[in-house]
C-alpha atoms as a PDB file:
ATOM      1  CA  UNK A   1      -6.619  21.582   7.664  1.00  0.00           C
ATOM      2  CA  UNK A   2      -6.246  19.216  10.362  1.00  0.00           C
ATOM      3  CA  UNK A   3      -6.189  15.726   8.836  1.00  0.00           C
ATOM      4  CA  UNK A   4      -6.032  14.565   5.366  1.00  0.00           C
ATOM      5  CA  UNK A   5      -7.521  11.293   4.761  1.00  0.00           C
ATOM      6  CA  UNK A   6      -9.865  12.379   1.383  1.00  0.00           C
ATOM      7  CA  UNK A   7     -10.982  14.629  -0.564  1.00  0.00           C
ATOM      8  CA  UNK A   8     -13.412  15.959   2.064  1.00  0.00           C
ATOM      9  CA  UNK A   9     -10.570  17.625   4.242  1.00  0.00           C
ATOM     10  CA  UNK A  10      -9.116  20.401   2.733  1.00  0.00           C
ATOM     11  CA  UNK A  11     -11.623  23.451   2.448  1.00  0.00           C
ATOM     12  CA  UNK A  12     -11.188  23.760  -1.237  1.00  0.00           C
ATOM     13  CA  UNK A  13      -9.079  20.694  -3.666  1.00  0.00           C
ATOM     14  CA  UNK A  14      -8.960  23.311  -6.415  1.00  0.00           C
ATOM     15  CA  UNK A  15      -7.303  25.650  -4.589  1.00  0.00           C
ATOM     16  CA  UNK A  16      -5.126  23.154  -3.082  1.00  0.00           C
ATOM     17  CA  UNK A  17      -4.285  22.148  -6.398  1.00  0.00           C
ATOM     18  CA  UNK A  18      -3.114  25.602  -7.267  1.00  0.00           C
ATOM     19  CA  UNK A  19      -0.985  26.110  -4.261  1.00  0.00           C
ATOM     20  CA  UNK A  20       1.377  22.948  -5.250  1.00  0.00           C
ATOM     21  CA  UNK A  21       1.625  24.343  -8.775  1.00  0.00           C
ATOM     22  CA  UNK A  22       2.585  27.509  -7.083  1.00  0.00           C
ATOM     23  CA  UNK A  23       5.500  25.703  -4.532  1.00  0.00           C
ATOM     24  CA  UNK A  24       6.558  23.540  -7.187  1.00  0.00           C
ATOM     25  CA  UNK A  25       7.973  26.423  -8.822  1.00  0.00           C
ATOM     26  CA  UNK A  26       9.770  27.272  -5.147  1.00  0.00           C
ATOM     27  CA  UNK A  27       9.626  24.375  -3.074  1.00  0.00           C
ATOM     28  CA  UNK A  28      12.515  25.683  -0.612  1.00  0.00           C
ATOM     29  CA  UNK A  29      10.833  29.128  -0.311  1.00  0.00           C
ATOM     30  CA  UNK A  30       9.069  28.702   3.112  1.00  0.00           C
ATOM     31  CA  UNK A  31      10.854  26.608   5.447  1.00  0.00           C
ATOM     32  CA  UNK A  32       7.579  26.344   7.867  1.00  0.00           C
ATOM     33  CA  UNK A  33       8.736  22.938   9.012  1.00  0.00           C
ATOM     34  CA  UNK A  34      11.938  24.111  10.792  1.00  0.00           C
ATOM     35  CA  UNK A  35      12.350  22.094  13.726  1.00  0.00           C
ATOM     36  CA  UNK A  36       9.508  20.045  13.788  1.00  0.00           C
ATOM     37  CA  UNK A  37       8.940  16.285  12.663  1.00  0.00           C
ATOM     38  CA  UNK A  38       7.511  14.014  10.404  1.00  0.00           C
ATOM     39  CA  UNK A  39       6.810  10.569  10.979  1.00  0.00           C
ATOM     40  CA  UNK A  40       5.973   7.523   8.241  1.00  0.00           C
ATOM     41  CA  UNK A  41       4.310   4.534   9.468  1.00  0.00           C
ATOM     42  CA  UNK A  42       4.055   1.720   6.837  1.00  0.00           C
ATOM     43  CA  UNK A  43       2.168  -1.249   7.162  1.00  0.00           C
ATOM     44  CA  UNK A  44       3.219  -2.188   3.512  1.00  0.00           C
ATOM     45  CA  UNK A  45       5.924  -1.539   0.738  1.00  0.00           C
ATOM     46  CA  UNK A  46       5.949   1.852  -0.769  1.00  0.00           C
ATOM     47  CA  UNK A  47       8.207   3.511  -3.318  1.00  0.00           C
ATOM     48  CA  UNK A  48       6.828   7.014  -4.145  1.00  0.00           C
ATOM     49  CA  UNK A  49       5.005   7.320  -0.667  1.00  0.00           C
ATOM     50  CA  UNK A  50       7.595   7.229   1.064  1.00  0.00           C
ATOM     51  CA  UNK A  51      10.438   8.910  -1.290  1.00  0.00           C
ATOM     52  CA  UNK A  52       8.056  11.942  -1.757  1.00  0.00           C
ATOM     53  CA  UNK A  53       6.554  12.406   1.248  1.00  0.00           C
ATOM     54  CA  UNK A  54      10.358  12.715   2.943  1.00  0.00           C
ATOM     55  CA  UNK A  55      11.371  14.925  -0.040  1.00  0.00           C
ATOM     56  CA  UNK A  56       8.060  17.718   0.601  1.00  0.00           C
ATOM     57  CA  UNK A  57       8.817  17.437   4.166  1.00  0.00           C
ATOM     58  CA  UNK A  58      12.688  18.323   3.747  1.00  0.00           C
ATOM     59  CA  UNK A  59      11.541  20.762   1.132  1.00  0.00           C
ATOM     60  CA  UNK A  60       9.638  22.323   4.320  1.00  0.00           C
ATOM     61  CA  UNK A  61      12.326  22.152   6.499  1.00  0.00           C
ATOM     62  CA  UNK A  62      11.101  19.294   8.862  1.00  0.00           C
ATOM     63  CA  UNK A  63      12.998  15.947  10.120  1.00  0.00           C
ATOM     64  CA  UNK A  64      11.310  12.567   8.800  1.00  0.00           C
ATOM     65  CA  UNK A  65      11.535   9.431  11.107  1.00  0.00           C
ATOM     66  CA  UNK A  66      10.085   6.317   9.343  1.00  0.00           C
ATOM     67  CA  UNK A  67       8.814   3.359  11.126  1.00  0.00           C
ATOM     68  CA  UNK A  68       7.952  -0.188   8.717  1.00  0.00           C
ATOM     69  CA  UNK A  69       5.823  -1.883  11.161  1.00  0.00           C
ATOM     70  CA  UNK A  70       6.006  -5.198   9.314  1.00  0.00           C
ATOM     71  CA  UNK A  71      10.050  -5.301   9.146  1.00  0.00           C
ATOM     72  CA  UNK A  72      11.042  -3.097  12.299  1.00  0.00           C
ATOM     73  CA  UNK A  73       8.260  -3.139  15.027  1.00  0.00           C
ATOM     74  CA  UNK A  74       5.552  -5.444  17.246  1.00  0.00           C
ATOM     75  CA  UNK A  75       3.020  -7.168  15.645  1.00  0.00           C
ATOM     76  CA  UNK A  76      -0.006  -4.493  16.034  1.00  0.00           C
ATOM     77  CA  UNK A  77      -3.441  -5.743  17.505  1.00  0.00           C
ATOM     78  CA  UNK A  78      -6.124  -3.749  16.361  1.00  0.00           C
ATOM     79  CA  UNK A  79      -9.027  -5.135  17.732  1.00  0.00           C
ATOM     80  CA  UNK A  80     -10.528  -3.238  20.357  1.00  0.00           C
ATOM     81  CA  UNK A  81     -11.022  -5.061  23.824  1.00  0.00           C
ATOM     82  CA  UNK A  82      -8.942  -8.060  22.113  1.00  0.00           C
ATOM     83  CA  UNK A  83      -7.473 -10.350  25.103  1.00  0.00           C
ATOM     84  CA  UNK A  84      -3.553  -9.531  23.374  1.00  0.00           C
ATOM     85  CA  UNK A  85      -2.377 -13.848  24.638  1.00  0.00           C
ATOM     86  CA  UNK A  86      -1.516 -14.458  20.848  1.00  0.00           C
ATOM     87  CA  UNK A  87       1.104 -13.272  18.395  1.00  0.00           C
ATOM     88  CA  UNK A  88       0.330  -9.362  18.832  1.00  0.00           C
ATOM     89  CA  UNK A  89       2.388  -8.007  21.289  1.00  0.00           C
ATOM     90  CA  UNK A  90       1.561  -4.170  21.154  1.00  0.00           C
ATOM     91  CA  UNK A  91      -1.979  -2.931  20.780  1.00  0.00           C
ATOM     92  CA  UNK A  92      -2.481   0.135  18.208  1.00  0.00           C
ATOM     93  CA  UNK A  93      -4.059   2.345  20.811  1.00  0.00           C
ATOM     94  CA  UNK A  94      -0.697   2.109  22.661  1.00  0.00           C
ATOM     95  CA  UNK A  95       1.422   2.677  19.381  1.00  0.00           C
ATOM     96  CA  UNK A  96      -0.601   5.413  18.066  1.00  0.00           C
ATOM     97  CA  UNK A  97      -0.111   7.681  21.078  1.00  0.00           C
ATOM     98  CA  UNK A  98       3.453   6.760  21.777  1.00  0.00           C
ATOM     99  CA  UNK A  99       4.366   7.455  18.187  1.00  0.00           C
ATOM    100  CA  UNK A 100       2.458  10.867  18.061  1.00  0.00           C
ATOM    101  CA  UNK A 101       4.543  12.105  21.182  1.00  0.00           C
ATOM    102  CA  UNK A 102       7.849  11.899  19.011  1.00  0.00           C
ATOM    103  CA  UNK A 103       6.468  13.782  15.995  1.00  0.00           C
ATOM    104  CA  UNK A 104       4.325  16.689  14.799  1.00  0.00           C
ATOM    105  CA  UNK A 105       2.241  15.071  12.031  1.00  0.00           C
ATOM    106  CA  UNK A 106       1.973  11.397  11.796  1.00  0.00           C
ATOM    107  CA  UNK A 107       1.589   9.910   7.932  1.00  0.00           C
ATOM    108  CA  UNK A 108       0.118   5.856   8.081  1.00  0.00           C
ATOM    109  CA  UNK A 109       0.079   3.836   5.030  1.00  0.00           C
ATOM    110  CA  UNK A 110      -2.010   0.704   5.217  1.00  0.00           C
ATOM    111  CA  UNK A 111      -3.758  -2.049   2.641  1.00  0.00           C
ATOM    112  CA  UNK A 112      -7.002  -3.987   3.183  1.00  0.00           C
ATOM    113  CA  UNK A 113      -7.320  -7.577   3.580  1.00  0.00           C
ATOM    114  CA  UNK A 114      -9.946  -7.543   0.981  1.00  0.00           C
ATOM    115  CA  UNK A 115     -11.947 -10.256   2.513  1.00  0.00           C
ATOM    116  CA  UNK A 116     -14.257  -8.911   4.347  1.00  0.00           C
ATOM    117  CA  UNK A 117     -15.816  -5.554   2.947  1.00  0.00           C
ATOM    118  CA  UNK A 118     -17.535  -3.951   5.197  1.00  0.00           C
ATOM    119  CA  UNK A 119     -14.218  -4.190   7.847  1.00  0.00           C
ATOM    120  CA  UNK A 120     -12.176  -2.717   5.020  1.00  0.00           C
ATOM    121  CA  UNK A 121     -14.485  -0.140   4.484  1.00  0.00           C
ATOM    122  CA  UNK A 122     -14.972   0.846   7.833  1.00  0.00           C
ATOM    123  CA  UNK A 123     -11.461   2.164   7.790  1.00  0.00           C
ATOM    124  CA  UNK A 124     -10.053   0.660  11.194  1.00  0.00           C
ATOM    125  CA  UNK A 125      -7.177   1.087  10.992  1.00  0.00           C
ATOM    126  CA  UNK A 126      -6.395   4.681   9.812  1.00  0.00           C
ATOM    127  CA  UNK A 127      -9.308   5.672  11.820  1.00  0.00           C
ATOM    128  CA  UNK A 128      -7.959   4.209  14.879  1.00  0.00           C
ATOM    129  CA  UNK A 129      -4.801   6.603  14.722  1.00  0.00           C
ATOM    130  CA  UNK A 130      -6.442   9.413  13.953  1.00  0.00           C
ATOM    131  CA  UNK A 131      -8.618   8.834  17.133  1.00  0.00           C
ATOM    132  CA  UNK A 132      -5.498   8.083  19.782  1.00  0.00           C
ATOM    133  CA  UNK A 133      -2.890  10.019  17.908  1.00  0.00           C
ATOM    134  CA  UNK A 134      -1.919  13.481  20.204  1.00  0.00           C
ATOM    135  CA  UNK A 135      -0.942  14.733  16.401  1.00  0.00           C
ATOM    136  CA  UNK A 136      -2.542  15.139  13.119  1.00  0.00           C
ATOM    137  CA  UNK A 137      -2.951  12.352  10.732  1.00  0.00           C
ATOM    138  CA  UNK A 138      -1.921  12.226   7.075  1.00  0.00           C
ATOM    139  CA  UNK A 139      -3.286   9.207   4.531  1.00  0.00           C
ATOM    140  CA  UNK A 140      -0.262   7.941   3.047  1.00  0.00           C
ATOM    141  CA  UNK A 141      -2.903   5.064   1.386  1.00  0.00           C
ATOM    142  CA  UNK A 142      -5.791   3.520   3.152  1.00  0.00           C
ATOM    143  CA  UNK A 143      -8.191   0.245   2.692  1.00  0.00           C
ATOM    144  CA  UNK A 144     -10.179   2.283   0.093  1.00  0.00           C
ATOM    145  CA  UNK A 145      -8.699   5.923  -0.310  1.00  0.00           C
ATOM    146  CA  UNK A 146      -5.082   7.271  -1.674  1.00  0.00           C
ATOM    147  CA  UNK A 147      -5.516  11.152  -1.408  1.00  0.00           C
ATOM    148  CA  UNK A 148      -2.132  12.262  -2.065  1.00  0.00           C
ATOM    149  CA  UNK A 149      -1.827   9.917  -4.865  1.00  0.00           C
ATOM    150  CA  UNK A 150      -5.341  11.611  -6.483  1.00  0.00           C
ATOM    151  CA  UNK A 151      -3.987  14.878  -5.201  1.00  0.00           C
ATOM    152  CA  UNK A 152      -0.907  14.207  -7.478  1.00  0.00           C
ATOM    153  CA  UNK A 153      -3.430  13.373 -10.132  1.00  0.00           C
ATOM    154  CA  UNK A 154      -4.933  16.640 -10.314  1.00  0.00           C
ATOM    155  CA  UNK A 155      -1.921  18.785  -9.952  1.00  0.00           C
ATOM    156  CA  UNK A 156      -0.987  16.600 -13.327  1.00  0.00           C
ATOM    157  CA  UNK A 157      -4.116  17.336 -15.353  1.00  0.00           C
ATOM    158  CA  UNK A 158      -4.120  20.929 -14.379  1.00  0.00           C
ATOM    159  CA  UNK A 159      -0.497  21.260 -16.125  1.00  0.00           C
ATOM    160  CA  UNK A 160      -1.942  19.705 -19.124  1.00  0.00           C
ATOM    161  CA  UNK A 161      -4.159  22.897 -19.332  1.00  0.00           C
ATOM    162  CA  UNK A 162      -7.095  21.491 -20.859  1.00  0.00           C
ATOM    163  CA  UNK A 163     -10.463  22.914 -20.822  1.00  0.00           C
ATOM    164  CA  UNK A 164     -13.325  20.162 -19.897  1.00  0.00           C
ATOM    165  CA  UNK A 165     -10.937  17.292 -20.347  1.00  0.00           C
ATOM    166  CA  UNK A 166     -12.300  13.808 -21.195  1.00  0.00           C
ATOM    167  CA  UNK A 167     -11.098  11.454 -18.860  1.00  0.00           C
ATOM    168  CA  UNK A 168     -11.375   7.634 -18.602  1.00  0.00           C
ATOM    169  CA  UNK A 169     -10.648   5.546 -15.525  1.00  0.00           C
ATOM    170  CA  UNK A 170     -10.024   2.117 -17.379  1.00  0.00           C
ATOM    171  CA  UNK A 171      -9.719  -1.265 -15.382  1.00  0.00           C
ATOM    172  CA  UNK A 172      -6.696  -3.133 -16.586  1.00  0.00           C
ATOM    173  CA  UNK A 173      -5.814  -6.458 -15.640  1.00  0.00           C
ATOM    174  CA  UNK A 174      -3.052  -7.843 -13.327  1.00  0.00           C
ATOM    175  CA  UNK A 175      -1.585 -10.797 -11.717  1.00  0.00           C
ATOM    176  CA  UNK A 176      -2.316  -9.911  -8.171  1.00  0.00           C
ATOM    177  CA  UNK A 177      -5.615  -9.144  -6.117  1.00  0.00           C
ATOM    178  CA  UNK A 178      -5.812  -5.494  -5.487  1.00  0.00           C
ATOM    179  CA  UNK A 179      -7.483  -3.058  -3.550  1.00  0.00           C
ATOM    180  CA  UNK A 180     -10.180  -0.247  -5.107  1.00  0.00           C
ATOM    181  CA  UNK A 181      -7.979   2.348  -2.797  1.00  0.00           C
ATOM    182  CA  UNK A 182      -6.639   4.445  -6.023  1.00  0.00           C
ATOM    183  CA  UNK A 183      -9.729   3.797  -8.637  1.00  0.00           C
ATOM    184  CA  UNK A 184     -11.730   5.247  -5.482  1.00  0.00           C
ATOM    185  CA  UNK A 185     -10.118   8.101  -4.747  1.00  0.00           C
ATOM    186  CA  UNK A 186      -9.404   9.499  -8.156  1.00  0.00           C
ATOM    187  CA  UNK A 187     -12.955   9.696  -8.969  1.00  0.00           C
ATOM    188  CA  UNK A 188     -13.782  10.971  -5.798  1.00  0.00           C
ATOM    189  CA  UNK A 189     -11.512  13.843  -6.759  1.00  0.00           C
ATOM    190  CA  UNK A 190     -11.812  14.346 -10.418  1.00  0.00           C
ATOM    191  CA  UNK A 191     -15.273  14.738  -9.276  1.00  0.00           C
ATOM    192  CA  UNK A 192     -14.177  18.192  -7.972  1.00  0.00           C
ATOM    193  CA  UNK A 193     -13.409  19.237 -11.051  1.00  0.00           C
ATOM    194  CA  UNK A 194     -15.092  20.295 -14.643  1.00  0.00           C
ATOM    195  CA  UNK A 195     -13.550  16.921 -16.645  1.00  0.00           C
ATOM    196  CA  UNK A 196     -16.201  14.893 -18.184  1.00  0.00           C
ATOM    197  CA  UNK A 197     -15.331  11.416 -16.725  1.00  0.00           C
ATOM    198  CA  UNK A 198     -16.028   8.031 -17.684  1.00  0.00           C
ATOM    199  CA  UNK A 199     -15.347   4.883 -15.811  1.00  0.00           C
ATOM    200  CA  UNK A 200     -14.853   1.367 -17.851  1.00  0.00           C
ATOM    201  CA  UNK A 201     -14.491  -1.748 -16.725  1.00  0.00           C
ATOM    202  CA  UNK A 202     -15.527  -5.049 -17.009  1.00  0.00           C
ATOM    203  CA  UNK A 203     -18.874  -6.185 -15.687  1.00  0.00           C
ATOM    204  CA  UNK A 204     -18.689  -6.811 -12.020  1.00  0.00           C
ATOM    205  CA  UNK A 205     -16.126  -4.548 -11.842  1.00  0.00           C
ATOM    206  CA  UNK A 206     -18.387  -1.576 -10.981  1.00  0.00           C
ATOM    207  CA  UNK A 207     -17.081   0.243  -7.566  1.00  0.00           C
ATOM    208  CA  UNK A 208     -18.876   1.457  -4.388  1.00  0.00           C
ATOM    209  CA  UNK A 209     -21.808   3.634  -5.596  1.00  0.00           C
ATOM    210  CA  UNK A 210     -20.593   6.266  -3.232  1.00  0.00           C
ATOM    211  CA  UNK A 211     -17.562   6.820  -5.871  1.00  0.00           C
ATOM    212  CA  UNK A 212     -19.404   5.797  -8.723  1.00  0.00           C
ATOM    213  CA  UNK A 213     -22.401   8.576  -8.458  1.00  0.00           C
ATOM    214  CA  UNK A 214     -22.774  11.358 -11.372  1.00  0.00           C
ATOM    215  CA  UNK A 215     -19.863   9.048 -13.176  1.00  0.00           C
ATOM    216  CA  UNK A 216     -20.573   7.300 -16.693  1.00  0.00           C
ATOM    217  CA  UNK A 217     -20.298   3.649 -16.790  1.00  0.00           C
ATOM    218  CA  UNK A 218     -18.903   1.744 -20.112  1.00  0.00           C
ATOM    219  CA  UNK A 219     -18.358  -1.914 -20.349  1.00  0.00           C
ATOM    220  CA  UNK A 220     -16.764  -1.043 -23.889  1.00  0.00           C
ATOM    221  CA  UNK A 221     -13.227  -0.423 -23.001  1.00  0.00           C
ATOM    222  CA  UNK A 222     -12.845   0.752 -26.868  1.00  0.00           C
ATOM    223  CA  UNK A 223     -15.969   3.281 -27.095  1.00  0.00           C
ATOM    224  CA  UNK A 224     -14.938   4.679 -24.009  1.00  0.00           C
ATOM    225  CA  UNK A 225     -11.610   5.407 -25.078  1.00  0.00           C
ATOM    226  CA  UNK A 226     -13.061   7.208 -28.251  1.00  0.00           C
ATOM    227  CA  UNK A 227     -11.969  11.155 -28.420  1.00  0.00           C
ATOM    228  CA  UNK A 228     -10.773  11.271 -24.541  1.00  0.00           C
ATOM    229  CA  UNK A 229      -7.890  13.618 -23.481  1.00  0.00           C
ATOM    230  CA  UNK A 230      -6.773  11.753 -20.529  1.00  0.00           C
ATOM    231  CA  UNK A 231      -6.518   7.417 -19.993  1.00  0.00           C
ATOM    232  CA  UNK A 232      -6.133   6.941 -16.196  1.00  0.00           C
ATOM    233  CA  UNK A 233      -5.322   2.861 -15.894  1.00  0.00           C
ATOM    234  CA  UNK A 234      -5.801   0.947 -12.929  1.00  0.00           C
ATOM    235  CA  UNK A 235      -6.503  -2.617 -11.942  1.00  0.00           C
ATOM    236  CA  UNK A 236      -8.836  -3.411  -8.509  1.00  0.00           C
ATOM    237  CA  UNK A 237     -10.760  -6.257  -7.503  1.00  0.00           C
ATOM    238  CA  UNK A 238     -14.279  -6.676  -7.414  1.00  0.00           C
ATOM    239  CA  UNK A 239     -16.374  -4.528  -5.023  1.00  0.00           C
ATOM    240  CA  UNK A 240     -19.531  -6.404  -5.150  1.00  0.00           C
ATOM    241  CA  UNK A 241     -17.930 -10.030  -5.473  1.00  0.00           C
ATOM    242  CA  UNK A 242     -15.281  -8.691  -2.711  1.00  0.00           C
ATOM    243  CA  UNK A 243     -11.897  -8.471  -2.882  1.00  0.00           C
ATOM    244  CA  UNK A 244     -12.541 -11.592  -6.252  1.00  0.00           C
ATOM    245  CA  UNK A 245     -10.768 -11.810  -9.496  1.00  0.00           C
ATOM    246  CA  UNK A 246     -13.623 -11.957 -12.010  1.00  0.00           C
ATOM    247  CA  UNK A 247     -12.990 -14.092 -15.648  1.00  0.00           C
ATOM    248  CA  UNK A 248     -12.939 -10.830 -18.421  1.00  0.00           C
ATOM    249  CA  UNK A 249     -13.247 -12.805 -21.715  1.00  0.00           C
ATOM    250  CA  UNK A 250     -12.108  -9.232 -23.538  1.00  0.00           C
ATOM    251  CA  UNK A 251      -7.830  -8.245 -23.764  1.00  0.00           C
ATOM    252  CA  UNK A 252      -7.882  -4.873 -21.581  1.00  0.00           C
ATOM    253  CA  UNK A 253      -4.862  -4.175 -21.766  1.00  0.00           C
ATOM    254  CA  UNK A 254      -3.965  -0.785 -23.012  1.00  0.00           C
ATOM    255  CA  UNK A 255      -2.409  -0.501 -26.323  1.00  0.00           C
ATOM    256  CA  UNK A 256      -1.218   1.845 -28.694  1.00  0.00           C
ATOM    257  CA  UNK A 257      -4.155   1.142 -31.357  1.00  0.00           C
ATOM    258  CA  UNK A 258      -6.192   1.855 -28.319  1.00  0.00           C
ATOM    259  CA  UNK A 259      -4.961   5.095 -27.567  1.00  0.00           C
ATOM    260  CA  UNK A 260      -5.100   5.880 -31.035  1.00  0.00           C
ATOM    261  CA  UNK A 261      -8.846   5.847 -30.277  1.00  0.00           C
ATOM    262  CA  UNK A 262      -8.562   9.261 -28.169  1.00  0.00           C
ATOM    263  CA  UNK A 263      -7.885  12.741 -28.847  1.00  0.00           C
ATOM    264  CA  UNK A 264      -3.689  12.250 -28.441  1.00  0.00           C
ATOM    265  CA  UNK A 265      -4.698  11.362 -25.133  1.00  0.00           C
ATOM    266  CA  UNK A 266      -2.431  11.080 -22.917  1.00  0.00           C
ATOM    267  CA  UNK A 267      -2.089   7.981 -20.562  1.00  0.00           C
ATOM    268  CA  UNK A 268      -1.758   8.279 -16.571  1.00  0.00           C
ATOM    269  CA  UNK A 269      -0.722   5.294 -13.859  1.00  0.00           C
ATOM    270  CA  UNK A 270      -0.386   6.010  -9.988  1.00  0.00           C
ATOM    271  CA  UNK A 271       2.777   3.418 -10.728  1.00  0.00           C
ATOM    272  CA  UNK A 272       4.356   0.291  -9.777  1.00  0.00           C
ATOM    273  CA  UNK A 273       3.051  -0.682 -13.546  1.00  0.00           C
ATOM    274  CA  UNK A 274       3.205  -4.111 -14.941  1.00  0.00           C
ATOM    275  CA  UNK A 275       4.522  -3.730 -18.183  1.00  0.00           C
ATOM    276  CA  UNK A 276       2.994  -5.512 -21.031  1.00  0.00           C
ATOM    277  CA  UNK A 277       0.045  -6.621 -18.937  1.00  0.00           C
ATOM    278  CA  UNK A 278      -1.675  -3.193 -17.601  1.00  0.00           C
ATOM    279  CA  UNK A 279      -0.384  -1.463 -20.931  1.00  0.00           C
ATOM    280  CA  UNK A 280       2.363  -2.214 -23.362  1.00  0.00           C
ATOM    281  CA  UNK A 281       5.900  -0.615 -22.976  1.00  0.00           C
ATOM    282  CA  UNK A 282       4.919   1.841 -25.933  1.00  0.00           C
ATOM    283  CA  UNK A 283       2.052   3.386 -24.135  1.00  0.00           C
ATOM    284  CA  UNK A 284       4.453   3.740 -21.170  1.00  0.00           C
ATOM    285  CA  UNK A 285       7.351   5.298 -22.370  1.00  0.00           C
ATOM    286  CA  UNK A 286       5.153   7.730 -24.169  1.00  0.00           C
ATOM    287  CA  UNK A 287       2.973   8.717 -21.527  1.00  0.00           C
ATOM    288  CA  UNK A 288       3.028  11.168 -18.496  1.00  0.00           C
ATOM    289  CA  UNK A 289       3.598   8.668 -15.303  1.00  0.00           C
ATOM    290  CA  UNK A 290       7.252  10.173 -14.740  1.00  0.00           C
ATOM    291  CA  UNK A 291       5.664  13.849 -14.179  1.00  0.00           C
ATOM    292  CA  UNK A 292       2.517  12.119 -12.535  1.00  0.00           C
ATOM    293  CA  UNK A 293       5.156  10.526 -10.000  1.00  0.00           C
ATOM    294  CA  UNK A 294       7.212  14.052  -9.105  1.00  0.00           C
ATOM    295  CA  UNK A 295       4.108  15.292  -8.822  1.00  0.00           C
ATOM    296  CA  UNK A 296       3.488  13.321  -5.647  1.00  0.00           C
ATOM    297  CA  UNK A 297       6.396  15.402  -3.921  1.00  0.00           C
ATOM    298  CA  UNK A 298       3.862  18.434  -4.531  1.00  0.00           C
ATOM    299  CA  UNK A 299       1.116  17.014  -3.132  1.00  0.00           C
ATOM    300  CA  UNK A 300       2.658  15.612  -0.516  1.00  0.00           C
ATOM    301  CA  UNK A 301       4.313  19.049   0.613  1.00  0.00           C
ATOM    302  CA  UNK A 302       1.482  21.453  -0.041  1.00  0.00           C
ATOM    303  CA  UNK A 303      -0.311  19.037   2.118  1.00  0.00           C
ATOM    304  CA  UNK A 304       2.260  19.438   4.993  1.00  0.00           C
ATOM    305  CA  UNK A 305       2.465  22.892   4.776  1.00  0.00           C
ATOM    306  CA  UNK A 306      -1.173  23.504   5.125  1.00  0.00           C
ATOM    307  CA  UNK A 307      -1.278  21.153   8.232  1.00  0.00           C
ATOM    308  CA  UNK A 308       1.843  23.123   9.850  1.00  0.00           C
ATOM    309  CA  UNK A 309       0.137  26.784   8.622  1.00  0.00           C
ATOM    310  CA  UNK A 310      -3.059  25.392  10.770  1.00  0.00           C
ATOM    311  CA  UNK A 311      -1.032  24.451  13.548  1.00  0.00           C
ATOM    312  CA  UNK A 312       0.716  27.683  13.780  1.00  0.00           C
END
């Protein structure tokens, strides 16, 4: 593998999925990283990105350097050909390679502006480092993708052990505008897999066809809850009406006399998670975000490890 910005990258997610069960059982057995470097570029907060991407790559043996370019470095131009007389000082072509002469894999984590869709979707910004980095290129989160987070995902429902799960992506709401990164890229991956999975949301709340495609759509959060094994919640903003926060006359917020609609299903969150508003406390503190969120130190390092194997 020698980037890993979807699900389209490694040569096989299920069996990707069974190597991190595999190292999470010995995640100090192969110390492949020995001597070699990771570096974390942020271009926005993280909690689990970051913790769990420098705890696989320790796991491996490697160094981590992390870089928060909107605390610790120049303002980053992007645009290509851009006469750099304004408030940018460094231009990302320039940061890119520098960075990628001081490490051996390079991980970027970056958010869209969610104004302008087809600039979002076009992936600038990741794409840019992947084309002037000298080293390969790990998706810590992009405008519309979060592999390691759906990576994670998977590696969860596979310990759950259950055959054909029903699973339902459910739109929740929330205070903020936010990106379709996560909702995106878990379908894209539970695609992969045999789970029968439904999408519901409110109308207008539909996603990019491209993620949408073979997926059932419900606009009745309460049917679609009805007999499922697994409740993945998530809020996003509008696709269609870009990057807008739509009126939803219906409470979906996820309760527990909702999730007594399923099949003891059990409820997943990628996490930050506000409480009471995405789904009450109860749901939470019964539910399986705390394994979801060690998982991403799985992901993260089977990920790693298959980059350095390549390399080798």
């Amino acid at each position: 593998m020698q980037q890993f910005l979807s699900v389209s990258d490694p040569e096989d997610p299920g069996s990707l999925v069974k190597k991190a069960l595999a190292l999470k059982k010995d995640p100090f057995g192969n110390q492949i990283g020995k001597n070699k470097t990771l570096g974390l570029v942020f271009f926005n907060p993280s909690l689990r990105t970051r913790m769990s991407s420098q705890k696989a790559a320790m796991n491996l043996g490697m160094n981590v350097m992390v870089m928060n370019i909107d605390k610790d470095g120049w303002r980053i131009e992007t645009q290509d050909g851009a006469v750099m007389d304004g408030d940018n000082q460094e231009h990302i072509k320039d940061a890119a390679r520098v960075m990628s002469q001081y490490v051996d894999i390079l991980g970027v984590r970056t958010f869209p502006a969610l104004k302008n869709r087809e600039e979002d979707y076009s992936e600038s910004v990741i794409n840019q480092f992947v084309k002037h980095s000298e080293v390969p290129t790990v998706s810590l989160e992009s405008a519309t993708r979060h592999p390691l987070q759906s990576l994670a995902d998977l590696i969860t429902i596979e310990e759950l052990g259950i055959k054909k799960p029903k699973v339902v992506l459910s739109w929740a709401p929330h205070p903020r505008i936010l990106p379709q990164a996560v909702p995106n890229s878990f379908l894209e991956w539970i695609k992969t897999t045999d789970a029968e999975v439904t999408l519901a949301c409110p109308e207008g709340y539909e996603l990019d066809d491209q993620f949408i495609d073979g997926v059932t759509i419900s606009h009745d959060q309460d049917k679609a809850f009805e007999g499922a094994d697994i409740i993945y919640a998530k809020n996003w903003s509008s696709y269609h009406h870009y990057g807008q926060r739509l009126d939803v006359k219906e409470d979906w917020t996820i309760t527990s006399k909702k999730m007594a609609l399923t099949n003891n299903g059990k409820f997943m969150h990628c996490l930050p998670i506000r409480r009471n508003v995405v789904a009450t406390d109860e749901v939470i503190d019964n539910s399986i975000v705390y394994r979801q969120a060690k998982n991403r130190e799985f992901s993260a390092q089977v990920v790693l490890q298959e980059i350095l194997e390549g390399m080798q």
